[in-house]
Protein backbone atom coordinates (compact mmCIF):
# COMPACT_ATOMS: atom_id res chain seq x y z
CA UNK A 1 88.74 131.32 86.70
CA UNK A 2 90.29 129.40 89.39
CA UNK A 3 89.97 130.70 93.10
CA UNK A 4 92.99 128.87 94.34
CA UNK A 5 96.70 130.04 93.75
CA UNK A 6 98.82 127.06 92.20
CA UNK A 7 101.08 126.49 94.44
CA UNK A 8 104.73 126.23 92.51
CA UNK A 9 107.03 123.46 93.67
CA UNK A 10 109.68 125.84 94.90
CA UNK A 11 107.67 127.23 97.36
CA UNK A 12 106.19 124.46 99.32
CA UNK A 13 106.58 123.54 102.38
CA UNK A 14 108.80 120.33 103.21
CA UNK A 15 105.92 118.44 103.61
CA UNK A 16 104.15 119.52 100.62
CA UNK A 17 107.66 118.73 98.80
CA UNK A 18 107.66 115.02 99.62
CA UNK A 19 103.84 114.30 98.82
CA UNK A 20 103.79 116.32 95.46
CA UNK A 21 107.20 114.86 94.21
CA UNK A 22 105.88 111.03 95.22
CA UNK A 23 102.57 111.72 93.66
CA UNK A 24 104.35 112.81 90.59
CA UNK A 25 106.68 109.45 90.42
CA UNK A 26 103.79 107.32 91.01
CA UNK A 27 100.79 108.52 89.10
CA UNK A 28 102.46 111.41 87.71
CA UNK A 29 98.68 113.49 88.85
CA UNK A 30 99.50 116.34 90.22
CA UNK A 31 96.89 119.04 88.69
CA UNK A 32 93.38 119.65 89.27
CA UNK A 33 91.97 119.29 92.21
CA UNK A 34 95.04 118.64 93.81
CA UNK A 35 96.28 121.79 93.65
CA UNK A 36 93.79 122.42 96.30
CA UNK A 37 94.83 119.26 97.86
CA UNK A 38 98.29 120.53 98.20
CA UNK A 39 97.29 122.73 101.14
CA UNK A 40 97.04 119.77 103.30
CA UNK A 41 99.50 117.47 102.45
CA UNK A 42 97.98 114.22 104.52
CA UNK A 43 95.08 114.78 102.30
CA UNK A 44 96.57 114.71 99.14
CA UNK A 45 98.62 111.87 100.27
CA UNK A 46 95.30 110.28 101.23
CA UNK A 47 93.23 110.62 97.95
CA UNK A 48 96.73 109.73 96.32
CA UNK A 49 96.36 106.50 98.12
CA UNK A 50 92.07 105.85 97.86
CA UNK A 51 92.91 106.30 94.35
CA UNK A 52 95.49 103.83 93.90
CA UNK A 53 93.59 101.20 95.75
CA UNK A 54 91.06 102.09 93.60
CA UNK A 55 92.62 101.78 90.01
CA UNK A 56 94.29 98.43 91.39
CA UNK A 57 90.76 96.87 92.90
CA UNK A 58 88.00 94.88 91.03
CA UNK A 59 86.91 97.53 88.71
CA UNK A 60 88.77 97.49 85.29
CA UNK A 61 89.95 100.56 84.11
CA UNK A 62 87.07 100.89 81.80
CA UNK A 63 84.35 100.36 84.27
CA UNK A 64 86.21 102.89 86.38
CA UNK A 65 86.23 105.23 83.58
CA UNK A 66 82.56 104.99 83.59
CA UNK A 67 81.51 105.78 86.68
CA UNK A 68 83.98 108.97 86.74
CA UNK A 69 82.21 110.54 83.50
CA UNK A 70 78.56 109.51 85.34
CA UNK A 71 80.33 111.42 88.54
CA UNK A 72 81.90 114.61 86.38
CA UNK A 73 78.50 114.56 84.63
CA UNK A 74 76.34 114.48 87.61
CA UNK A 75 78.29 117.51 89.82
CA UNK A 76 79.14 119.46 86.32
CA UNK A 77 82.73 119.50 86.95
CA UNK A 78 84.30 120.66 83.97
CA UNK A 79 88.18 120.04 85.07
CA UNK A 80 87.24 115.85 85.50
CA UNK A 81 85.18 115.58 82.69
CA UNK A 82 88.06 116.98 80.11
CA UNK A 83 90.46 114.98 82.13
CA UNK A 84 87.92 111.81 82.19
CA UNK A 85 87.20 112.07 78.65
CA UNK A 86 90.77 111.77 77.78
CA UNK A 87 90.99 108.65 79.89
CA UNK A 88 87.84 107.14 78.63
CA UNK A 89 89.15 107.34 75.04
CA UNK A 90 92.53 106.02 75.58
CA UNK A 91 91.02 102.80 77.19
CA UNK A 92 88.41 102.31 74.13
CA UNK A 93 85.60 103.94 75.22
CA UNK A 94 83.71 105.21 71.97
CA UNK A 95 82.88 108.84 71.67
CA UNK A 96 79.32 108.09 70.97
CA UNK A 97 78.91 106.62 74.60
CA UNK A 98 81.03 110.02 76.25
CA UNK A 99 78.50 112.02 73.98
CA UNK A 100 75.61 110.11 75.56
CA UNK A 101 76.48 110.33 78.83
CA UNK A 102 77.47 114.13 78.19
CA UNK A 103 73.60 114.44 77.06
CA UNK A 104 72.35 113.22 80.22
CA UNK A 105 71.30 110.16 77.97
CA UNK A 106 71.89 106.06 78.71
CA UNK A 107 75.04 104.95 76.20
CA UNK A 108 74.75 102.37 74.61
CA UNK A 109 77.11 99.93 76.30
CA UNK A 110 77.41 96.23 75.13
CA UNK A 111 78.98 94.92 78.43
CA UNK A 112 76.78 94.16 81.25
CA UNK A 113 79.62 95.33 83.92
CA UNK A 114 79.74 98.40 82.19
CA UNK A 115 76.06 99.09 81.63
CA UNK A 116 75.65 98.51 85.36
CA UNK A 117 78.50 100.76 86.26
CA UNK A 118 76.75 103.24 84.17
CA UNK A 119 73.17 102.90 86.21
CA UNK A 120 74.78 102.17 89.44
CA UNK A 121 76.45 105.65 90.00
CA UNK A 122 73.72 107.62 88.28
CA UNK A 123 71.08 105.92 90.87
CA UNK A 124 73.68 106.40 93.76
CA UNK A 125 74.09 110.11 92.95
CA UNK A 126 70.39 111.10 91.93
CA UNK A 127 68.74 108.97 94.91
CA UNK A 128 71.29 108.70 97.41
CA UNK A 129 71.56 105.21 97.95
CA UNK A 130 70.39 102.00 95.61
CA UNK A 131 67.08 100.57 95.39
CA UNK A 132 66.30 96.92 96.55
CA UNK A 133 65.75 95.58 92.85
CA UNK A 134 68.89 97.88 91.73
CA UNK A 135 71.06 96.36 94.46
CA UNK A 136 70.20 92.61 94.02
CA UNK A 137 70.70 93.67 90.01
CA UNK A 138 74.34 94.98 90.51
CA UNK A 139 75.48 92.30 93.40
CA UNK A 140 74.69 89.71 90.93
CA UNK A 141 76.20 91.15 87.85
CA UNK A 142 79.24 92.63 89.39
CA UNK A 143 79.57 90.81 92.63
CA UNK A 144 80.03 92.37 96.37
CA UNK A 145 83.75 92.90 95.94
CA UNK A 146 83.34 94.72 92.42
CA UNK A 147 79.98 96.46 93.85
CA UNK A 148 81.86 97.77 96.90
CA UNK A 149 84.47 99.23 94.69
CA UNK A 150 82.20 100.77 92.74
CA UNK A 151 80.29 102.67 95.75
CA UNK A 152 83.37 103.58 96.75
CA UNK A 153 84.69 105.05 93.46
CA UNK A 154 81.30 107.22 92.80
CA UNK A 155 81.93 108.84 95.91
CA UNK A 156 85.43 109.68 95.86
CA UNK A 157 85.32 111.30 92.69
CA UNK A 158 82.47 113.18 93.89
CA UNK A 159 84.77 114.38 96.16
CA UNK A 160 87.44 115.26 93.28
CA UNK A 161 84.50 117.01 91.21
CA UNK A 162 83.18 119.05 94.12
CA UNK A 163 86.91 120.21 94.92
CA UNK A 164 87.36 120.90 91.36
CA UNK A 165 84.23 122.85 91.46
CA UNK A 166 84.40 125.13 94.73
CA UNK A 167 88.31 126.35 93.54
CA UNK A 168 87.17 127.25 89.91
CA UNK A 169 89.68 124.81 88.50
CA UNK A 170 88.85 124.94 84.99
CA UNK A 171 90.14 122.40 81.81
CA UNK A 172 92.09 124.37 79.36
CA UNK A 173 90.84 125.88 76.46
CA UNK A 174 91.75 123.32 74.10
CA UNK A 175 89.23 120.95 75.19
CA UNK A 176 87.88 118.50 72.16
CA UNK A 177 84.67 117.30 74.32
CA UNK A 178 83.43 119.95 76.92
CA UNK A 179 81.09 119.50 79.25
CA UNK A 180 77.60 120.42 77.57
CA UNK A 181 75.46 123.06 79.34
């Protein structure tokens, strides 16, 4: 049950107004944890903006995909796995892989960006940082550029999954893939 009141559009602040309604003509993502966001409006505008620079950097939208269900998976945030799964599917991603990584288990991944996407955020969020052999590995299959994005990426959706689990914002009950136990 979700510990944060949704905050309805006709009762927000100017400021609110303008960052919900350009968040909603841009990305159209206005749910989850930013309805938490909401409360401070140069915030939401902020991770409106990380996450633009984001989807538009080296990554492609499948690597990104990736390292969000490694993230969801990792902080057991329910909301961004449903809503990762979703996005994970609709760029190809095969169930059996979202099952796999659901499991706690390595997916079987036949591109070597992907793969290291895959090992890269688990190491980052189970060690804290990247190992000398695990860094040399990832700078030379991904490059600095892509391995700076991808850094970046596993910790702001941390930051997405921890919001989404301190409010209690929960996926709805139709959800074809929850997050296993």
């Amino acid at each position: 049950m979700a510990r944060i009141a949704i905050v309805d559009r006709a009762d927000m602040s100017a400021e609110q107004a303008r960052v919900y309604d350009a968040a909603k003509q841009s990305s159209g993502i206005v749910g989850g944890p930013y309805y938490a966001y909401i409360r401070l409006p140069k915030l939401f505008e902020a991770c409106q903006n990380l996450r633009s620079c984001l989807s538009s950097g080296p990554l492609s939208r499948r690597e990104q995909q990736i390292v969000n269900l490694v993230v969801a998976r990792h902080w057991n945030a329910r909301y961004p796995w449903f809503a990762q799964v979703r996005g994970s599917l609709a760029v190809g991603i095969d169930q059996a892989a979202i099952d796999a990584i659901n499991a706690r288990q390595t997916p079987n991944l036949a591109d070597a960006r992907e793969r290291t996407c895959f090992v890269v955020a688990r190491e980052l969020l189970a060690n804290k940082g990247l190992s000398d052999e695990s860094y040399a590995a990832a700078e030379k299959t991904m490059g600095l550029e892509s391995l700076v994005a991808l850094v970046a990426s596993t910790g702001s959706f941390s930051m997405t999954c921890m919001t989404a689990n301190t409010f209690g914002i929960d996926p709805p009950a139709a959800n074809p893939t929850p997050l296993a136990q």
